[in-house]
Protein backbone atom coordinates (compact mmCIF):
# COMPACT_ATOMS: atom_id res chain seq x y z
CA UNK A 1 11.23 21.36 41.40
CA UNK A 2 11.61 17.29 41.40
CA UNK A 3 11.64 16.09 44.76
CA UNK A 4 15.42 14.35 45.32
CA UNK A 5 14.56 10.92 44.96
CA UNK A 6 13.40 11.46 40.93
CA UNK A 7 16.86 13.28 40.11
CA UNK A 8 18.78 10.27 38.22
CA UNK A 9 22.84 10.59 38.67
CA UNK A 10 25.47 10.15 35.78
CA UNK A 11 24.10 11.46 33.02
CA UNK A 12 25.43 13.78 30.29
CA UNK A 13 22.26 15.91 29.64
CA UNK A 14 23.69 17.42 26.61
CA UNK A 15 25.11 13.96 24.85
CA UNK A 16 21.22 12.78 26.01
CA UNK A 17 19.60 15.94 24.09
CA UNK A 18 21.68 14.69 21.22
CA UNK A 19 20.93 11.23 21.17
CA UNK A 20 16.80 12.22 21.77
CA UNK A 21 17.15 13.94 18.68
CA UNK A 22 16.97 10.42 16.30
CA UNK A 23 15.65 8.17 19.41
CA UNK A 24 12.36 6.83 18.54
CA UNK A 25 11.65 8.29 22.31
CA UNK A 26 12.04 11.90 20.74
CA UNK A 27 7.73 12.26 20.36
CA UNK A 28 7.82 10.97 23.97
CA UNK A 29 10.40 14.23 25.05
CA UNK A 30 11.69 16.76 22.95
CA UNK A 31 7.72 18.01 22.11
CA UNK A 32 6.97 18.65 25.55
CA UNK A 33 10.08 20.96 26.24
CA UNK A 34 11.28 19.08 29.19
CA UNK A 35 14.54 20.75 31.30
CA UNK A 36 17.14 19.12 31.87
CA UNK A 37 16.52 17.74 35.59
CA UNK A 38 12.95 16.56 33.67
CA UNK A 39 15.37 14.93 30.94
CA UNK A 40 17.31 13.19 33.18
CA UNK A 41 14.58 11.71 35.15
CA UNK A 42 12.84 10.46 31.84
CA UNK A 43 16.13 8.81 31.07
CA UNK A 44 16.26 7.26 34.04
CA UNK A 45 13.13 5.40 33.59
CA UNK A 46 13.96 4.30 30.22
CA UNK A 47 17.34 3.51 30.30
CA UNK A 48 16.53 -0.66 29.97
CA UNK A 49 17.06 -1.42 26.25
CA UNK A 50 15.58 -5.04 24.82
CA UNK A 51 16.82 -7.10 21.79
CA UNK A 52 14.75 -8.75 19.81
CA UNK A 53 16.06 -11.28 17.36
CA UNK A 54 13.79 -11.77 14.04
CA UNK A 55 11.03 -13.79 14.81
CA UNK A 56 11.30 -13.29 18.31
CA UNK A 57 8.16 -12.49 21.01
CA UNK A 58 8.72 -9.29 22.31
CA UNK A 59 5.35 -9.91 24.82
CA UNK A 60 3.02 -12.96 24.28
CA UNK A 61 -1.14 -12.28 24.00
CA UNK A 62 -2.26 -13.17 27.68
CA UNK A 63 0.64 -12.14 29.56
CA UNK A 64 0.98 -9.34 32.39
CA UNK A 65 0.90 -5.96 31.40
CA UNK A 66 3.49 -4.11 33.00
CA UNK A 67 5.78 -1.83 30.19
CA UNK A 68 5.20 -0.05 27.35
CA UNK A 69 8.15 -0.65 24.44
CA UNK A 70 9.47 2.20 22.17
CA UNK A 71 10.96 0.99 19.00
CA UNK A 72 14.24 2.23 18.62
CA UNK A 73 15.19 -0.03 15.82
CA UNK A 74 13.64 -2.69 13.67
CA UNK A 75 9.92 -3.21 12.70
CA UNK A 76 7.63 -5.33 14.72
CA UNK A 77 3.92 -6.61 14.18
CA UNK A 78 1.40 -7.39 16.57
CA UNK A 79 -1.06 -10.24 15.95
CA UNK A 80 -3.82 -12.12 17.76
CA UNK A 81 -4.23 -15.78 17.37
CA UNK A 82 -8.00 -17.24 15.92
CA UNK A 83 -9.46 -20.34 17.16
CA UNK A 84 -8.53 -22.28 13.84
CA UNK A 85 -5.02 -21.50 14.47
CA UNK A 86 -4.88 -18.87 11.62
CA UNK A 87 -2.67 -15.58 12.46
CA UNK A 88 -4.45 -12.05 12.36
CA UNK A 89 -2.27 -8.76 11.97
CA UNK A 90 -3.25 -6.12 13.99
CA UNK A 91 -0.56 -3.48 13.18
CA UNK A 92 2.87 -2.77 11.91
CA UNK A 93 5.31 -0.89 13.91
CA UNK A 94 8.33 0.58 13.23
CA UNK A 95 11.17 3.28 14.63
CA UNK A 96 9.42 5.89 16.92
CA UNK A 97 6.60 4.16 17.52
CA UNK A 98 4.92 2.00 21.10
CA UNK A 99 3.38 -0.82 21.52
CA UNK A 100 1.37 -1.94 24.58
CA UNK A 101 -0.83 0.36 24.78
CA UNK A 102 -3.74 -1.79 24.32
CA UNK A 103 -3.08 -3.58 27.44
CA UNK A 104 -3.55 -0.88 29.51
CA UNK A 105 -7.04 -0.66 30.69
CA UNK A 106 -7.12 -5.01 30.68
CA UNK A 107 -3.62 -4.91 32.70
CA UNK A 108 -3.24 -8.20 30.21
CA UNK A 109 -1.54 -8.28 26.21
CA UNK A 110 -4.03 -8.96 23.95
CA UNK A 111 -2.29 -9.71 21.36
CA UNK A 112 1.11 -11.18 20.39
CA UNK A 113 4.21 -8.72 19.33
CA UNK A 114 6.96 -10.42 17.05
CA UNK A 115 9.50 -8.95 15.59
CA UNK A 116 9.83 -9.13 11.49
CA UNK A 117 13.32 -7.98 11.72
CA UNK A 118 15.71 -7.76 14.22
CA UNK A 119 14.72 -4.79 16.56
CA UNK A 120 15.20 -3.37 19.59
CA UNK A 121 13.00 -1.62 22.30
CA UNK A 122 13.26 0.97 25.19
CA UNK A 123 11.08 -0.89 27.47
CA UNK A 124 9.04 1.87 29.65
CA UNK A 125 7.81 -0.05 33.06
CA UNK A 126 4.12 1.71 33.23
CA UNK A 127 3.96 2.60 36.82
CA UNK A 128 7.37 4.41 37.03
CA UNK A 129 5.98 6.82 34.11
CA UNK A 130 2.25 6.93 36.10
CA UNK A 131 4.85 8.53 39.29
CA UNK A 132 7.04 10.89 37.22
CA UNK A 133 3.98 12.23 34.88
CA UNK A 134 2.53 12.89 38.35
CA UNK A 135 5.21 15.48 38.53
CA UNK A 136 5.53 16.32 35.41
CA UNK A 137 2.34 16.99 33.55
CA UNK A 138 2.98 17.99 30.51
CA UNK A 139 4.45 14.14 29.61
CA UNK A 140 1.43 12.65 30.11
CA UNK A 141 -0.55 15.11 28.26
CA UNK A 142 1.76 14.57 25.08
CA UNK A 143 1.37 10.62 26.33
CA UNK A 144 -2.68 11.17 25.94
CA UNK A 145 -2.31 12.81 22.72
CA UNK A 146 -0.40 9.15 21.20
CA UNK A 147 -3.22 6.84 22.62
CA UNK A 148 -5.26 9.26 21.55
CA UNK A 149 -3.91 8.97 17.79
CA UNK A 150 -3.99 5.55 18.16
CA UNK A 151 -7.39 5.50 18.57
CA UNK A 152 -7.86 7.20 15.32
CA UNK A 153 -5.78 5.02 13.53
CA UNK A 154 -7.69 1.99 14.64
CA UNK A 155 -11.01 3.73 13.72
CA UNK A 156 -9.26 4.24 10.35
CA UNK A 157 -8.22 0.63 9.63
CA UNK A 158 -12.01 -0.35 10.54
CA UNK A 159 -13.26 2.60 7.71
CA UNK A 160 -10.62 0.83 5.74
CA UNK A 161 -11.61 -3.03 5.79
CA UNK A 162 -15.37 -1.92 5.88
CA UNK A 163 -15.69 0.38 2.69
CA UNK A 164 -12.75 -0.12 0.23
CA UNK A 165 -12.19 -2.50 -2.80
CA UNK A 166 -8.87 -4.65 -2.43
CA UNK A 167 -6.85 -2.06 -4.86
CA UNK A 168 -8.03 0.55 -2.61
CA UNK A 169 -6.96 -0.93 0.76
CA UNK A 170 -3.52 -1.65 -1.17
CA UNK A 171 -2.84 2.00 -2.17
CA UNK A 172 -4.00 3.20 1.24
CA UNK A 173 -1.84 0.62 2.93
CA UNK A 174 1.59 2.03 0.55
CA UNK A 175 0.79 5.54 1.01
CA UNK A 176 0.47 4.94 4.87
CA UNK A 177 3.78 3.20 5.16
CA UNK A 178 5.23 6.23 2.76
CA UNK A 179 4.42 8.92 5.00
CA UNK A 180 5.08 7.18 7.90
CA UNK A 181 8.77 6.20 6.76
CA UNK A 182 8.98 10.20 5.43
CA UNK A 183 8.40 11.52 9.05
CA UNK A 184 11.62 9.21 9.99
CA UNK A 185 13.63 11.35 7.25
CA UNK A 186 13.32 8.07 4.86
CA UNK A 187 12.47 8.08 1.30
CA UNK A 188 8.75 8.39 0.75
CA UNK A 189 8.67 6.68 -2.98
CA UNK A 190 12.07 4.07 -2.80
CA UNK A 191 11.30 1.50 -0.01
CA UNK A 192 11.35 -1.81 1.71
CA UNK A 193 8.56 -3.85 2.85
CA UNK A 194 9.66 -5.79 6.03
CA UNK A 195 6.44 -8.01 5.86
CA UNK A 196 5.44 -10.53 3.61
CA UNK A 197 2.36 -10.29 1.44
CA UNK A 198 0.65 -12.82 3.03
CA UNK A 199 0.95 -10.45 6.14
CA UNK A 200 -0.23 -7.63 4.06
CA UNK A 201 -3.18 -9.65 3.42
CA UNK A 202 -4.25 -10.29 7.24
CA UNK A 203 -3.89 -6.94 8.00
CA UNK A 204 -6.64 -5.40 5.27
CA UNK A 205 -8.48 -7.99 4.99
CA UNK A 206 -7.74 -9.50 2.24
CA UNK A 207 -6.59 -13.36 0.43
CA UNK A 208 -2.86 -13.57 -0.49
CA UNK A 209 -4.70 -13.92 -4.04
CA UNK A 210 -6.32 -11.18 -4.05
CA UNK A 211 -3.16 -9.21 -2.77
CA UNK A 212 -0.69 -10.13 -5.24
CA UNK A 213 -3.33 -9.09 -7.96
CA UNK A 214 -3.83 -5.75 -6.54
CA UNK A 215 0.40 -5.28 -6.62
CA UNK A 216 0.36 -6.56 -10.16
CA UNK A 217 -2.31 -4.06 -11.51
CA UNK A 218 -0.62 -1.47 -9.76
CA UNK A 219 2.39 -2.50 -11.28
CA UNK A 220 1.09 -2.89 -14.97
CA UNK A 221 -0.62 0.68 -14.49
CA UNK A 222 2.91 2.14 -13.85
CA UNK A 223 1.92 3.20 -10.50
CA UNK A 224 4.53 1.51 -8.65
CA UNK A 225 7.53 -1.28 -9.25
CA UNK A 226 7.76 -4.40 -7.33
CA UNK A 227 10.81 -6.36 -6.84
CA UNK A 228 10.53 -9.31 -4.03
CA UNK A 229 9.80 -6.65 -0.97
CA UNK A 230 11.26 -3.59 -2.55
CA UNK A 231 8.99 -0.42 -3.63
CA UNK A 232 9.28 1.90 -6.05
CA UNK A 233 6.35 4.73 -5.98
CA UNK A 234 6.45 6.34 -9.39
CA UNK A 235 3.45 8.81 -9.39
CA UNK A 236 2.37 9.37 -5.58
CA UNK A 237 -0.52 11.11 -6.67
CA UNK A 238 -1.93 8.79 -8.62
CA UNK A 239 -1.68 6.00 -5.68
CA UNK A 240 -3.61 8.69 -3.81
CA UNK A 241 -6.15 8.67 -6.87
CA UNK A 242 -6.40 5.01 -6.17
CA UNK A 243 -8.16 5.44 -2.46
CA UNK A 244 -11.33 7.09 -4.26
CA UNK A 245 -12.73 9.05 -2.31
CA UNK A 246 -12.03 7.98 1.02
CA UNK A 247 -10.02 10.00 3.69
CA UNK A 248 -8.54 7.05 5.44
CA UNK A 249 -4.97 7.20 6.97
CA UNK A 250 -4.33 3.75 9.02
């Protein structure tokens, strides 16, 4: 039982079990088969919704950690700044996915979030989801299990820069944003890219060069079509051919 002061008033539990359903806070609820008192209090806390207008800062590198952000629309990246001014992509994150989980040990961002279109966030202020996971445990066990996937996908990434040629890291890099965009009920094979290739680049590693040469081989080998930032995957398993023999996921 939830002690009085956790129970949050005026609202519809069953319109909120609908909505949860195709909120990107649905791996954040619905897995851990919260009731509805549980439901209502995890509303509570992340009932603050945040705009973010294309190109905007959604946190800057260096300041105060206090929330974690849910994307509930758009696509964001996160990026650190070098010391010769040059940009470096971290990660891509769309629908259904957090950010600022990095800055929780520091209790500092270390790295800037913008968004690449505009997006919006449930902001989740960190110490009111420390107090209710005190009470309810199984949210922050299904909260370990995402950092804990995002450490894998940052072990990944490193596999993936360290010990794949450029068309490699290309075909990896499609066939992660495929599956991701398939969990979401998207198409896996007919897509947009939100970021540029230049982007693309920083992430794997690679010179703008080298990554328009990789989409034009790829292109000529009628693995995929390219027009501007739209995809069109015509033989999956080929692409998946591509990555050699390596296991990587992102």
């Amino acid at each position: 039982m939830l002690p009085e002061s956790f129970v949050a008033t005026n609202f519809d539990v069953a319109q909120l079990r609908t909505g949860c359903a195709t909120c990107s806070l649905r791996e954040l609820c619905l897995p851990v088969g919260l009731n509805d008192q549980e439901i209502e209090v995890l509303a509570e806390v992340t009932a603050h919704k945040r705009k973010v207008q294309r190109g905007g800062y959604l946190y800057r590198a260096g300041t105060k950690f206090q929330s974690l952000y849910a994307v509930k629309s758009g696509f964001l990246k996160t990026c650190i700044l070098e010391e010769d001014g040059r940009q470096q992509v971290t990660g891509f994150h769309m629908t259904g996915e957090l950010l600022g989980l990095d800055a929780i040990s520091t209790e500092l961002h270390t790295c800037d979030a913008i968004a690449l279109e505009d997006s919006e966030v449930c902001e989740i202020p960190f110490a009111k989801l420390e107090r209710i996971s005190s009470i309810i445990p199984s949210l922050m066990h299904h909260f370990h299990k995402i950092m804990s996937r995002e450490i894998v996908r940052d072990h990944d990434v490193m596999l993936l820069l360290g010990g794949m040629k450029a068309e490699e890291r290309l075909a990896n890099f499609l066939l992660n944003m495929s599956r991701r965009l398939a969990i979401r009920g998207y198409s896996e094979t007919n897509f947009n890219l939100r970021m540029t290739r230049e982007e693309i680049g920083s992430y794997l590693g690679l010179k703008l060069e080298t990554v328009s040469r990789a989409f034009s081989k790829l292109q000529e080998e009628a693995v995929i079509s390219v027009k501007n930032k739209h995809i069109q995957i015509h033989d999956l398993q080929r692409l998946k051919e591509k990555m050699g023999n390596s296991s990587c996921t992102t």
